[in-house]
PDB file of N, CA and C in Angstrom:
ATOM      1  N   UNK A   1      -9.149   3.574   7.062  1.00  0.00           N
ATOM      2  CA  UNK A   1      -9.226   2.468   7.981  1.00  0.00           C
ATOM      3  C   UNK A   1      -7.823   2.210   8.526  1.00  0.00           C
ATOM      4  N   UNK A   2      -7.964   2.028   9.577  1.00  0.00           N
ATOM      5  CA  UNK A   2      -6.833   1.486  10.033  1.00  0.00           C
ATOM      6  C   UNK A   2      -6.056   0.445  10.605  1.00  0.00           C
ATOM      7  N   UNK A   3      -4.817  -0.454  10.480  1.00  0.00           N
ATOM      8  CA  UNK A   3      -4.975  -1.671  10.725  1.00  0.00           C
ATOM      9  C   UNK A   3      -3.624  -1.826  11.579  1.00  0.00           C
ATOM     10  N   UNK A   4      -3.432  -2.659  12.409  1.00  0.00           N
ATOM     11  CA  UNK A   4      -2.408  -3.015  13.153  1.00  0.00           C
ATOM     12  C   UNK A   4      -1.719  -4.207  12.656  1.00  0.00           C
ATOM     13  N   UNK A   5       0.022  -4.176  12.995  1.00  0.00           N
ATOM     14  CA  UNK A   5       0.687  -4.522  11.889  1.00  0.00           C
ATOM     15  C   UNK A   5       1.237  -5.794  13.790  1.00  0.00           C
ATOM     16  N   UNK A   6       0.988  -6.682  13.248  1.00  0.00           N
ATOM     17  CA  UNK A   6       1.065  -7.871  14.031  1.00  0.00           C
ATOM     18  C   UNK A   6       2.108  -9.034  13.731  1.00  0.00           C
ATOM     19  N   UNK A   7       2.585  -9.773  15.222  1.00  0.00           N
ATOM     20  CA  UNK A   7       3.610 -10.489  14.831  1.00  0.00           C
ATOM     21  C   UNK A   7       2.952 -11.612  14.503  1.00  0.00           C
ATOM     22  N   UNK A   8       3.656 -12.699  13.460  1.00  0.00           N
ATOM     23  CA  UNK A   8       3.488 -13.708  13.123  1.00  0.00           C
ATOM     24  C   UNK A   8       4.729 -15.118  12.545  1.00  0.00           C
ATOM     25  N   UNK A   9       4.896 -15.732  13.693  1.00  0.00           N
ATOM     26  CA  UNK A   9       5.957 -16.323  13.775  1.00  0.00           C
ATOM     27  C   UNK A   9       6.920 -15.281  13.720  1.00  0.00           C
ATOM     28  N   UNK A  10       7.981 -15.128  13.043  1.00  0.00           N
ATOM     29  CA  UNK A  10       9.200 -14.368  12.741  1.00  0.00           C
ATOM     30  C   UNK A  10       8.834 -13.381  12.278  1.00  0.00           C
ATOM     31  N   UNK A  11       7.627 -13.311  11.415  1.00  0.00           N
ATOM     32  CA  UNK A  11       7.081 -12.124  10.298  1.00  0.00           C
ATOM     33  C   UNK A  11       6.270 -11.218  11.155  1.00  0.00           C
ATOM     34  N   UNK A  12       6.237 -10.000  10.203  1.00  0.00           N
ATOM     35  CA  UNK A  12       5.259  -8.954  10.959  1.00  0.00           C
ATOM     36  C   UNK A  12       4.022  -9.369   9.947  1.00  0.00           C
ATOM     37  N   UNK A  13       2.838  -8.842   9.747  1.00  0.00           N
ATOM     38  CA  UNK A  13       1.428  -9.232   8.877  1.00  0.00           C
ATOM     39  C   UNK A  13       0.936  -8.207   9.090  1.00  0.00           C
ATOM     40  N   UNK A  14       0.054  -7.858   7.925  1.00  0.00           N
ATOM     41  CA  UNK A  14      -0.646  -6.714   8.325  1.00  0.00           C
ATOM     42  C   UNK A  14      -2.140  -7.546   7.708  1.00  0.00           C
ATOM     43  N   UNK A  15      -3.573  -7.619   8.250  1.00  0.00           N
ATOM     44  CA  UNK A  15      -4.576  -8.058   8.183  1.00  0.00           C
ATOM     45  C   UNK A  15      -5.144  -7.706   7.017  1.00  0.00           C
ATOM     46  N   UNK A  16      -5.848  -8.557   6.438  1.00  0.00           N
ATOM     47  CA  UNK A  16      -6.968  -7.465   5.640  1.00  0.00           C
ATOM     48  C   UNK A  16      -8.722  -7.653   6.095  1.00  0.00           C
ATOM     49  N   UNK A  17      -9.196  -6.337   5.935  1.00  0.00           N
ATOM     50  CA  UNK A  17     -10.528  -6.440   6.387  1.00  0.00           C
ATOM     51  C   UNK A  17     -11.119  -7.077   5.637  1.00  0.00           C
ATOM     52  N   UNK A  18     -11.997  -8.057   6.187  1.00  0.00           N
ATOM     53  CA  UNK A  18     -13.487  -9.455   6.193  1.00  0.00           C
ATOM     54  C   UNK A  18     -13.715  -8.568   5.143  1.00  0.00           C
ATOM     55  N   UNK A  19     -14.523  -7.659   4.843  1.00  0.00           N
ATOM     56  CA  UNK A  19     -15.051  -6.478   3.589  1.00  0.00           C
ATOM     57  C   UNK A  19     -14.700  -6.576   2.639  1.00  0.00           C
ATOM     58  N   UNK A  20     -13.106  -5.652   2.305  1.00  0.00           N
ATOM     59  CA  UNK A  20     -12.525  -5.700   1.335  1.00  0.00           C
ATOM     60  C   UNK A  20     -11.866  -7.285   0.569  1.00  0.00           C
ATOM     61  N   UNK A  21     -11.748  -7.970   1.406  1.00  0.00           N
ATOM     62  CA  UNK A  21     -11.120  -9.633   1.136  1.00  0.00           C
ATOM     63  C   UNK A  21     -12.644 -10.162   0.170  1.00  0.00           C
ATOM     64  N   UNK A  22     -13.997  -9.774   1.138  1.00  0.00           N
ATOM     65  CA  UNK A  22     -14.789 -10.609   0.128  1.00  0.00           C
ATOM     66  C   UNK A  22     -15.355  -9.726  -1.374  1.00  0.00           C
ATOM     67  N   UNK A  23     -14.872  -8.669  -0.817  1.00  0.00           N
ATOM     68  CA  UNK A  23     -15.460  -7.416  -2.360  1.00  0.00           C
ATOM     69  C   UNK A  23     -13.921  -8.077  -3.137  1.00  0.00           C
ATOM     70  N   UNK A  24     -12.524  -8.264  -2.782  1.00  0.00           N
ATOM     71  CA  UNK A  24     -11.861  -8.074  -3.973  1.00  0.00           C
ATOM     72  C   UNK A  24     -11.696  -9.959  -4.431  1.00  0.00           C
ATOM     73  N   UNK A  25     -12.479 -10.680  -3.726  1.00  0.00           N
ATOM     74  CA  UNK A  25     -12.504 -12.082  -3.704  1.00  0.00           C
ATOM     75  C   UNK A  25     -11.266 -12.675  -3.259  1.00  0.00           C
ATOM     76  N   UNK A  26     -10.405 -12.501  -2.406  1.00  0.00           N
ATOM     77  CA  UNK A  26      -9.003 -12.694  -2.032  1.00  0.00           C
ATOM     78  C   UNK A  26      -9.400 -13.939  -1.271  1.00  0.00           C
ATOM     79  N   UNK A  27      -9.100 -15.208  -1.443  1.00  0.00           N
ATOM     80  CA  UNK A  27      -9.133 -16.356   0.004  1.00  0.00           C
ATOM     81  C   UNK A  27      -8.503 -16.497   1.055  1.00  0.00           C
ATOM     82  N   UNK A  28      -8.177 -17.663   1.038  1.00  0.00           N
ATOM     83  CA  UNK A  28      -7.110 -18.067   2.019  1.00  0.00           C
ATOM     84  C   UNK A  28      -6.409 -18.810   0.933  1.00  0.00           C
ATOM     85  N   UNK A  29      -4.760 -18.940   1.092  1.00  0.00           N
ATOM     86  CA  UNK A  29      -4.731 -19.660   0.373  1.00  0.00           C
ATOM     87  C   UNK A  29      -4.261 -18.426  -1.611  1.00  0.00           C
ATOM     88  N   UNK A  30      -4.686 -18.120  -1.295  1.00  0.00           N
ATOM     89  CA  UNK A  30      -4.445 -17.414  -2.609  1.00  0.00           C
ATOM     90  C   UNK A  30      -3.215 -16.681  -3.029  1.00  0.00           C
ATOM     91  N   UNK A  31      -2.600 -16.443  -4.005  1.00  0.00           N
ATOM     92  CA  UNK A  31      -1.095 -15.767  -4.081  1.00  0.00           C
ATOM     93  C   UNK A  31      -1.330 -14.788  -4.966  1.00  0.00           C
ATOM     94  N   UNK A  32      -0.444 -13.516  -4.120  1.00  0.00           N
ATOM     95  CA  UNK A  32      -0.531 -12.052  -4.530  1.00  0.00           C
ATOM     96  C   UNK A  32       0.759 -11.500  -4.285  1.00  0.00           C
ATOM     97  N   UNK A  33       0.368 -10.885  -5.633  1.00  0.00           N
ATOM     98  CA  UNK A  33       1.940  -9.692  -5.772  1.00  0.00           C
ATOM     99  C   UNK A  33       1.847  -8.665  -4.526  1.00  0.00           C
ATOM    100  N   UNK A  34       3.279  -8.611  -4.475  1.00  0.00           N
ATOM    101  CA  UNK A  34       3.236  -7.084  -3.181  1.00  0.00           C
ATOM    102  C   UNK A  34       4.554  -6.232  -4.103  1.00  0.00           C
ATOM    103  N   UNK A  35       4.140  -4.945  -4.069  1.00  0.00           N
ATOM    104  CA  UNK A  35       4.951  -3.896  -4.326  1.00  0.00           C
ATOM    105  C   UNK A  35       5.146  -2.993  -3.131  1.00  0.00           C
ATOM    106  N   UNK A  36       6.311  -2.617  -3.231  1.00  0.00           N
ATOM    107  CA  UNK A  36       6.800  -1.648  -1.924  1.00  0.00           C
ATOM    108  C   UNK A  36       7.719  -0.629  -2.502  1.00  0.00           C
ATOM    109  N   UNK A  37       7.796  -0.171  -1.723  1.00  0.00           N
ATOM    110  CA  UNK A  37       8.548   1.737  -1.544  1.00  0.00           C
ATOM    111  C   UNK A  37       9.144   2.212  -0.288  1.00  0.00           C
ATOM    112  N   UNK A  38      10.318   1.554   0.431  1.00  0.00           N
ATOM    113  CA  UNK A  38      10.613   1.802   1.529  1.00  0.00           C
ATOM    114  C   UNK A  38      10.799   3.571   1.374  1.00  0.00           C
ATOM    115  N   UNK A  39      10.536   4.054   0.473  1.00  0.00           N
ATOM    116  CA  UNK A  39      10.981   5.732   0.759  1.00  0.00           C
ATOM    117  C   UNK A  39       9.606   6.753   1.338  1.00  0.00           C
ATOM    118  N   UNK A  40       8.957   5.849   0.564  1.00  0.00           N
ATOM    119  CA  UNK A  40       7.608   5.971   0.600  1.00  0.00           C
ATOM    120  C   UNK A  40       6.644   5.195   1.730  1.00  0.00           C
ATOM    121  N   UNK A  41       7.461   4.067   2.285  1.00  0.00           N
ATOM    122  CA  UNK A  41       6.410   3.193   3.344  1.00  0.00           C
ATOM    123  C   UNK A  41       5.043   2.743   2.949  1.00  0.00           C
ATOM    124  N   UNK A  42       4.962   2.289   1.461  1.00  0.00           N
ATOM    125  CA  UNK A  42       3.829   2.147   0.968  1.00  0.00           C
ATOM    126  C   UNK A  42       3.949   0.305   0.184  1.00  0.00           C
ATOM    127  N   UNK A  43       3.145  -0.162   0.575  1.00  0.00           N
ATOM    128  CA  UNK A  43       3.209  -1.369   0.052  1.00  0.00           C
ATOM    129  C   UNK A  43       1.842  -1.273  -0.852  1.00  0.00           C
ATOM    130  N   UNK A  44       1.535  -2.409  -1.766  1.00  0.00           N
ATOM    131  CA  UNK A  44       0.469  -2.365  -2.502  1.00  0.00           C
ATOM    132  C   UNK A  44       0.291  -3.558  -2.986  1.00  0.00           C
ATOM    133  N   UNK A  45      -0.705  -4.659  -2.541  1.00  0.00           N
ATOM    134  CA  UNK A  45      -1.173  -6.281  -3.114  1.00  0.00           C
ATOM    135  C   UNK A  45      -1.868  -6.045  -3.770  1.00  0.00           C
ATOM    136  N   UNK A  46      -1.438  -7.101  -4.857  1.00  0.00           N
ATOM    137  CA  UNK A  46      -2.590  -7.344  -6.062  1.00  0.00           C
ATOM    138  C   UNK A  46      -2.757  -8.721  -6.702  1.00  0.00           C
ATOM    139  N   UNK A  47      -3.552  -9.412  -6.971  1.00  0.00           N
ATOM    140  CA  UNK A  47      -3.661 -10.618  -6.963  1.00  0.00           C
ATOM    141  C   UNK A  47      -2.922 -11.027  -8.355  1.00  0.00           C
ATOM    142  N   UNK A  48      -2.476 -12.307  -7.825  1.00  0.00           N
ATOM    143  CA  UNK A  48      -0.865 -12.897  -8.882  1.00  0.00           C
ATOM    144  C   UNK A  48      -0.940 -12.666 -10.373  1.00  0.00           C
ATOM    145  N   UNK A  49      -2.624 -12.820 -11.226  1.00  0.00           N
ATOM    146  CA  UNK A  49      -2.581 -12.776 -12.071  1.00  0.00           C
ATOM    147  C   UNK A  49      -2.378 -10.754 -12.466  1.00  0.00           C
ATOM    148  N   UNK A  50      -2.377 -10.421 -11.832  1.00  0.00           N
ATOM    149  CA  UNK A  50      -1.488  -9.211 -12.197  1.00  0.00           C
ATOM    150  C   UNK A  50      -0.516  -8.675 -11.621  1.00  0.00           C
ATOM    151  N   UNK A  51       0.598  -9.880 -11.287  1.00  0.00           N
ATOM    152  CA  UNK A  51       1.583  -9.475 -10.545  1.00  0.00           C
ATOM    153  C   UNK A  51       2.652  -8.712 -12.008  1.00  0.00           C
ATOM    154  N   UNK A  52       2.434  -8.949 -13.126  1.00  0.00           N
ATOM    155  CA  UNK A  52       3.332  -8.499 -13.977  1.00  0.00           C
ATOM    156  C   UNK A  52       3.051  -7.231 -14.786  1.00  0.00           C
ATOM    157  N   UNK A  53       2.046  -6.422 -14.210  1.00  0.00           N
ATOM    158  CA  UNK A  53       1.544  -5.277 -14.319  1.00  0.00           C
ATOM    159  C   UNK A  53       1.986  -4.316 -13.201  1.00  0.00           C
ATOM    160  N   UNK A  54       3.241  -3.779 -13.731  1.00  0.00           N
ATOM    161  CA  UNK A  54       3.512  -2.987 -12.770  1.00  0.00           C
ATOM    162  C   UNK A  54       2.801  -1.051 -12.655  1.00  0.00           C
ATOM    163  N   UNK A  55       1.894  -1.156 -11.638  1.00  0.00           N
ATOM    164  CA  UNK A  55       1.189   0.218 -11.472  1.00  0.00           C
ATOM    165  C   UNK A  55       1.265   1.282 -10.702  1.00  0.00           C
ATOM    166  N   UNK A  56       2.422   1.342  -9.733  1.00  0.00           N
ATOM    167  CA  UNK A  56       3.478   2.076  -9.077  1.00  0.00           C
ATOM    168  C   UNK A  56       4.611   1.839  -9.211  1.00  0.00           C
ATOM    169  N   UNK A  57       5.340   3.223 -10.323  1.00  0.00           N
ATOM    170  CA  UNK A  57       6.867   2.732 -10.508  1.00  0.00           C
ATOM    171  C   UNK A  57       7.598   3.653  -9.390  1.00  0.00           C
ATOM    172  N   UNK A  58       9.440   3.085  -9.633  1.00  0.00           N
ATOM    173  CA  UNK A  58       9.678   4.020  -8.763  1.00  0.00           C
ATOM    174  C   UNK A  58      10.180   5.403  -8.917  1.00  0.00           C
ATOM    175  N   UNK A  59       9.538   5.365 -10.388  1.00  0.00           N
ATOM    176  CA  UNK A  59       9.390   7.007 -10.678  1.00  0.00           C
ATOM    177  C   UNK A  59       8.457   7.875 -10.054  1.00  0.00           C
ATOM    178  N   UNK A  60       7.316   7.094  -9.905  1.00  0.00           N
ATOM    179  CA  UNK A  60       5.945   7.599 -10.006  1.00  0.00           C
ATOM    180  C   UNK A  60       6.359   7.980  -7.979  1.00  0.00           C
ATOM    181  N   UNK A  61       7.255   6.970  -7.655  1.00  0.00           N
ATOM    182  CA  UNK A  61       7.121   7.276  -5.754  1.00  0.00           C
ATOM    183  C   UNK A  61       8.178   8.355  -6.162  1.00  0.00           C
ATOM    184  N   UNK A  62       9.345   8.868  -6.556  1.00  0.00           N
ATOM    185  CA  UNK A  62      10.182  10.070  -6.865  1.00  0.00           C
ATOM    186  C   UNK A  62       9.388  11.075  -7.021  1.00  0.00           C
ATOM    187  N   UNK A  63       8.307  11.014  -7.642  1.00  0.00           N
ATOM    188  CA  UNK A  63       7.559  12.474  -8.290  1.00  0.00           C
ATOM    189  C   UNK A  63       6.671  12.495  -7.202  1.00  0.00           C
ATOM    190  N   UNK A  64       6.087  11.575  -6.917  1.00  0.00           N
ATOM    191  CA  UNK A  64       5.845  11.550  -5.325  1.00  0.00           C
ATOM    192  C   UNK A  64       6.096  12.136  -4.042  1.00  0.00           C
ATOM    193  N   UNK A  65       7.134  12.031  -3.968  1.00  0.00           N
ATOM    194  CA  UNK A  65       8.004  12.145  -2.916  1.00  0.00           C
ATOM    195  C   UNK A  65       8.365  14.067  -3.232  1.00  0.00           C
ATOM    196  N   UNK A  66       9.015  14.423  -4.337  1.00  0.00           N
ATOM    197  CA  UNK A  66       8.796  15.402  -4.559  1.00  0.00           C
ATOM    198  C   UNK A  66       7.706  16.565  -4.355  1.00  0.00           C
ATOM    199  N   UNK A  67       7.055  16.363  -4.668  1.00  0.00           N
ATOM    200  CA  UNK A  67       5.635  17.313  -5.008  1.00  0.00           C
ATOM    201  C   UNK A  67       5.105  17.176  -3.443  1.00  0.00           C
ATOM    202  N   UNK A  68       5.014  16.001  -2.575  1.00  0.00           N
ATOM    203  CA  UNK A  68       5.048  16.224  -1.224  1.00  0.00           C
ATOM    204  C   UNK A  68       5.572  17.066  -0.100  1.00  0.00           C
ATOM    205  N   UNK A  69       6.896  16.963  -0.497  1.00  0.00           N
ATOM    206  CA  UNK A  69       7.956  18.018   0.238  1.00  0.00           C
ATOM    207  C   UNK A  69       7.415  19.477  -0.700  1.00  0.00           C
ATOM    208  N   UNK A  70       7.733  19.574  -1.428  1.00  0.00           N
ATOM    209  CA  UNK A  70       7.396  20.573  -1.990  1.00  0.00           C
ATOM    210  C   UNK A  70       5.885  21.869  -1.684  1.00  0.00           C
ATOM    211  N   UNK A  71       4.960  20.977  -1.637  1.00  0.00           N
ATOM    212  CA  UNK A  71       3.671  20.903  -1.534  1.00  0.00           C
ATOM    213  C   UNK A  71       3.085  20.738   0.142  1.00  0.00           C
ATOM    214  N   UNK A  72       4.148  20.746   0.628  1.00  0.00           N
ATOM    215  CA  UNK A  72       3.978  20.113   2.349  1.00  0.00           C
ATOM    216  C   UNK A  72       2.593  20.894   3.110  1.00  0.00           C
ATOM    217  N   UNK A  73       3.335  22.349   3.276  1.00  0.00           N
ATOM    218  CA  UNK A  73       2.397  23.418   4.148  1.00  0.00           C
ATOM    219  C   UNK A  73       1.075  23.396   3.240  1.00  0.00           C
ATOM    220  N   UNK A  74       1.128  24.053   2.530  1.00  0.00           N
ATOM    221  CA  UNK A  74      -0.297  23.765   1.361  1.00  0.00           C
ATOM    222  C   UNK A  74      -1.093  22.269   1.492  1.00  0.00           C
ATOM    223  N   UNK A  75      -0.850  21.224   1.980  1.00  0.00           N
ATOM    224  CA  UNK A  75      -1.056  19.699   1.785  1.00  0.00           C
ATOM    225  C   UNK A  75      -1.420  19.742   3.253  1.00  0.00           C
ATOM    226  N   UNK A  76      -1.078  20.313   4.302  1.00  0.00           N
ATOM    227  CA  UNK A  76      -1.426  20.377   5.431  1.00  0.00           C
ATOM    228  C   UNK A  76      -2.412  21.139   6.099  1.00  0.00           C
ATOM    229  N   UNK A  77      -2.265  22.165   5.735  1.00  0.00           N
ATOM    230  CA  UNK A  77      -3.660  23.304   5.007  1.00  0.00           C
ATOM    231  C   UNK A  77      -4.831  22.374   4.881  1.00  0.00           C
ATOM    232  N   UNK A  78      -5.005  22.211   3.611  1.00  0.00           N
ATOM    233  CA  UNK A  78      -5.807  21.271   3.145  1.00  0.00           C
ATOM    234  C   UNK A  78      -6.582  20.311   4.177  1.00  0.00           C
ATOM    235  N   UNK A  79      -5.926  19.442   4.803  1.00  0.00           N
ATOM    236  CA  UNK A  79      -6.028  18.628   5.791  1.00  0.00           C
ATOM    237  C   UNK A  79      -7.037  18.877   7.153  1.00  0.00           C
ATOM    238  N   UNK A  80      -6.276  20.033   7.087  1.00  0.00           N
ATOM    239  CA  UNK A  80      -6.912  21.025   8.504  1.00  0.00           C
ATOM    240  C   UNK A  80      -8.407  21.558   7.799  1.00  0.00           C
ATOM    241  N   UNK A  81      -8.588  21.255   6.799  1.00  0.00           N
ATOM    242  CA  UNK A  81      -9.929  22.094   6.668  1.00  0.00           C
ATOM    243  C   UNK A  81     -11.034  20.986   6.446  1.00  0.00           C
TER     244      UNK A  81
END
């Protein structure tokens, strides 16, 4: 899915879909952890009561990041089929 990353006041926002908001019960109003990876461009919310569960380290985006480059043409391959 794809979503457009919109201004809001000063901030940029990125939406979440009507769907997923009522499957993961998210409100309005509600407070959630965000994890990020500027190397990676990957952010990841999770609602506050598991903001202290960390489930992307920034090892896990290193080995990541690795095995990507590494793995590139083969990973693109893939893609195409």
């Amino acid at each position: 899915m794809l979503q457009k990353i919109i201004q809001v006041g000063n901030s940029l926002a990125v939406t979440i879909p009507k769907d997923f908001a009522q499957a993961a019960r998210f409100r309005r109003g509600d407070e959630v952890a965000v994890e990020t990876d500027v190397v990676s461009k990957i952010f990841l919310i999770k609602p506050k009561q598991l903001a202290e569960k960390k489930s992307l380290t920034p090892e896990f985006f290193e080995w990541l990041n690795e095995m990507a480059t590494k793995y590139r043409k083969a990973i693109i391959e893939l893609a195409h089929k």
